[in-house]
Protein backbone atom coordinates (compact mmCIF):
# COMPACT_ATOMS: atom_id res chain seq x y z
CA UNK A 1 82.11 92.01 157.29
CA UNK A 2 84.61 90.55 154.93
CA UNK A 3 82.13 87.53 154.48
CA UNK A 4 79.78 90.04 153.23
CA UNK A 5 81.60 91.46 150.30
CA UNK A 6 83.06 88.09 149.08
CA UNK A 7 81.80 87.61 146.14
CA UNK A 8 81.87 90.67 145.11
CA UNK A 9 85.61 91.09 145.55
CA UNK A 10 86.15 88.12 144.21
CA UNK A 11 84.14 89.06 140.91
CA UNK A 12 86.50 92.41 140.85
CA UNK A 13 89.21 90.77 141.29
CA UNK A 14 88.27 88.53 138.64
CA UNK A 15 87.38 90.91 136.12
CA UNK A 16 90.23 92.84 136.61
CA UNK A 17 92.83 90.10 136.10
CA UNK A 18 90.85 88.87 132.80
CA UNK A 19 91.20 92.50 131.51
CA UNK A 20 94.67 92.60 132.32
CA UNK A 21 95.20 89.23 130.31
CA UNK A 22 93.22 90.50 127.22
CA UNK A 23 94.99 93.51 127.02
CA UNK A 24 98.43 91.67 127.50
CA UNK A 25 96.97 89.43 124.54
CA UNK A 26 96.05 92.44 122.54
CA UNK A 27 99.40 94.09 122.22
CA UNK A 28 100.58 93.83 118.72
CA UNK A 29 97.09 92.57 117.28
CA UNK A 30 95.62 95.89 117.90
CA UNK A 31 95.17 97.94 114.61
CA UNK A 32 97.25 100.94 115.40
CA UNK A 33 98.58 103.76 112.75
CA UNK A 34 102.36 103.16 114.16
CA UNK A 35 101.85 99.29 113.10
CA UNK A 36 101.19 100.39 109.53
CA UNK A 37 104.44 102.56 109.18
CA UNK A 38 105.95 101.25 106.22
CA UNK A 39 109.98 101.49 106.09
CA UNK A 40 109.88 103.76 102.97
CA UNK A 41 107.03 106.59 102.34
CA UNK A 42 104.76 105.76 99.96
CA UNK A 43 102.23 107.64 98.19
CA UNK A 44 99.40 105.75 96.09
CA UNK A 45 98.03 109.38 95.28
CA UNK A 46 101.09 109.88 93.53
CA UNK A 47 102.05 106.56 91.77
CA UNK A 48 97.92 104.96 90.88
CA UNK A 49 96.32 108.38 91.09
CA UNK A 50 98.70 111.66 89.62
CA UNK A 51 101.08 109.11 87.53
CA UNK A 52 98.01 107.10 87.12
CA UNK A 53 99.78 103.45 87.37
CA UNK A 54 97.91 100.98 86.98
CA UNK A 55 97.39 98.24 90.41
CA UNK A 56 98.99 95.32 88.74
CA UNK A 57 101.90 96.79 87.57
CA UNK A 58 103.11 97.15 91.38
CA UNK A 59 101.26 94.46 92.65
CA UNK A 60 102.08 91.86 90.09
CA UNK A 61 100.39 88.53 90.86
CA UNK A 62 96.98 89.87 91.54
CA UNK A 63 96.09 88.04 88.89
CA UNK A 64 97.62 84.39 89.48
CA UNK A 65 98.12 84.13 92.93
CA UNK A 66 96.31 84.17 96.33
CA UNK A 67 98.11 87.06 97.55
CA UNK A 68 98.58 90.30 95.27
CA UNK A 69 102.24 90.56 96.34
CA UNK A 70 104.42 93.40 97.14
CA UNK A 71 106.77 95.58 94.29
CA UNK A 72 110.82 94.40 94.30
CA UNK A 73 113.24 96.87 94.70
CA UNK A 74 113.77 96.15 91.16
CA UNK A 75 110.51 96.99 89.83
CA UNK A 76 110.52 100.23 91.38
CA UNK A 77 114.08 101.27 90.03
CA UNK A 78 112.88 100.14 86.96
CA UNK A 79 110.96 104.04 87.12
CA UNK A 80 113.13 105.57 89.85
CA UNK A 81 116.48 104.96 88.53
CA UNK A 82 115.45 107.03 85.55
CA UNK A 83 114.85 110.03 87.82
CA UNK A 84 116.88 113.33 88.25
CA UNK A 85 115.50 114.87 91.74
CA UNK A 86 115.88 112.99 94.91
CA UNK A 87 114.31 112.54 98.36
CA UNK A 88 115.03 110.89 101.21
CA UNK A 89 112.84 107.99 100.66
CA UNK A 90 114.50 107.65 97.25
CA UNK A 91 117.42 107.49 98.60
CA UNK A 92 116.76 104.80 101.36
CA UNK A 93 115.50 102.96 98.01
CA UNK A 94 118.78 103.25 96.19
CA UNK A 95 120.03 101.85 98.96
CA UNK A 96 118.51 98.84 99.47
CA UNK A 97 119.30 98.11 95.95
CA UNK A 98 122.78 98.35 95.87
CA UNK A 99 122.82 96.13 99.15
CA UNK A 100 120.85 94.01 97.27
CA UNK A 101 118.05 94.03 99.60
CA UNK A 102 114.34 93.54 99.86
CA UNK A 103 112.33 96.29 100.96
CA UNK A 104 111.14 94.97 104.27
CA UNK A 105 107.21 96.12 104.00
CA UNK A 106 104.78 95.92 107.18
CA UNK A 107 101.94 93.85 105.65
CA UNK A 108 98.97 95.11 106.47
CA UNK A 109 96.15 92.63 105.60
CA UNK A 110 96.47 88.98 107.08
CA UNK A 111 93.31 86.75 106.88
CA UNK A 112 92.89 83.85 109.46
CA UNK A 113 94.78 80.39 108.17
CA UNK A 114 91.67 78.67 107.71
CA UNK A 115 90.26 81.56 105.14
CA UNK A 116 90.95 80.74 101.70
CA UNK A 117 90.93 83.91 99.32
CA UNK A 118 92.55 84.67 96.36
CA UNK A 119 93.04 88.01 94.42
CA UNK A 120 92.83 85.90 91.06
CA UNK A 121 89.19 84.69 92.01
CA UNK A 122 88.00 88.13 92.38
CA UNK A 123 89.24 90.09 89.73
CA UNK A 124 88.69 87.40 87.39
CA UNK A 125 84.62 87.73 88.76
CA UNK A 126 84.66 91.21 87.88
CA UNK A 127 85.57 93.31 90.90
CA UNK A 128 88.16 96.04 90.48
CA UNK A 129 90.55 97.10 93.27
CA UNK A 130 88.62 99.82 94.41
CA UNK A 131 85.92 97.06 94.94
CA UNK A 132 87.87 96.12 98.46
CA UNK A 133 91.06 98.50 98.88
CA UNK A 134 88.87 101.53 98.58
CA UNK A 135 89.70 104.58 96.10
CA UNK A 136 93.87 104.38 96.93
CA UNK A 137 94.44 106.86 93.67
CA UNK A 138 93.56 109.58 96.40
CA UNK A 139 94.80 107.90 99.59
CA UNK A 140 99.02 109.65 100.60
CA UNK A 141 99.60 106.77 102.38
CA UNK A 142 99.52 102.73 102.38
CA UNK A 143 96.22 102.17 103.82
CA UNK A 144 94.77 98.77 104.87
CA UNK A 145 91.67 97.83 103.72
CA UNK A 146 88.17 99.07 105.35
CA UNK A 147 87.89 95.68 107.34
CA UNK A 148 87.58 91.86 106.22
CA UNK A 149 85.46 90.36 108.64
CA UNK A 150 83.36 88.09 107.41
CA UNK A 151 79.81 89.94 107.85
CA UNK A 152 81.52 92.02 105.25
CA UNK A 153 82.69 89.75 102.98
CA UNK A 154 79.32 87.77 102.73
CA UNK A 155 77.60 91.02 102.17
CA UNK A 156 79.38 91.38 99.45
CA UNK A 157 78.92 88.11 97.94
CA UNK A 158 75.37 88.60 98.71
CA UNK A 159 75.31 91.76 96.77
CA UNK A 160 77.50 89.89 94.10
CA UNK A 161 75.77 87.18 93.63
CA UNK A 162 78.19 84.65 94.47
CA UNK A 163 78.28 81.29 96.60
CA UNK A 164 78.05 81.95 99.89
CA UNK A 165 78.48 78.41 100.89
CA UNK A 166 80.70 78.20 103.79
CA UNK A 167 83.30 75.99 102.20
CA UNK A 168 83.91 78.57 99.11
CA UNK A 169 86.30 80.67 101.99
CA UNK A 170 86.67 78.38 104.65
CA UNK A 171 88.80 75.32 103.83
């Protein structure tokens, strides 16, 4: 009877233990909201959107570098020192800077090694934040970005009218 049903348990069997290895694989590379909890609160409906500050002023090498970068604890207490009412978040920033410590931020968008992209390249082509990030003026949170696969990204070169040669992203 066992004869029978051989290859059929075997193909279970199988399938089971190659689930159980992709999800071991998956832990950590899954995009969950507890992944994206930053160490501070931060709201870009409060800073780009009601103070209405601009990207680049935060995000500081947009414009010259591949990656857009992250704001020092200096740059924000360039603003924050200046303020009278506290919060908690405020004051977890206070301290870092008189520890003399970076923020440590979760980074949320990480392309594949062998993707070359650079912030520069885009915003010097025309494209605005929004373009990829999405409308953060009204988003509470630090959201990641709606997905960069690259269907999506060569859709938008399509619509763009740029190269969609292989080697202008994959070096």
């Amino acid at each position: 009877m066992f004869g029978k049903f051989k290859g059929v348990i075997l193909a279970l069997l199988a399938g089971t233990v190659a689930t159980g290895i992709g999800a071991l694989y998956s832990i950590g590379s899954a995009d969950l909201p507890v992944q994206d909890r930053q160490p501070l609160r931060f709201s870009h409906r409060l800073h780009a959107g009601i103070l209405n500050i601009h990207c680049q002023f935060c995000h500081r090498y947009a414009t010259h570098s591949p990656v857009a970068g992250v704001p020092s604890v200096a740059l924000c207490q360039t603003c924050h020192e200046s303020l009278s009412e506290a919060t908690p978040d405020m004051n977890m920033l206070q301290i870092y800077w008189n520890d003399k410590r970076p923020i440590p931020w979760i980074r949320l968008q990480r392309l594949p090694d062998h993707v070359y992209f650079t912030h520069e390249m885009h915003l010097f082509a025309g494209l605005s934040c929004v373009s990829c990030h999405g409308k953060v003026d009204r988003m509470s949170g630090t959201p990641r970005a709606p997905t960069y696969e690259m269907g999506w990204c060569l859709t938008c070169h399509e619509q763009q009218g740029a190269s969609r040669d292989c080697w202008t992203c994959h070096k």
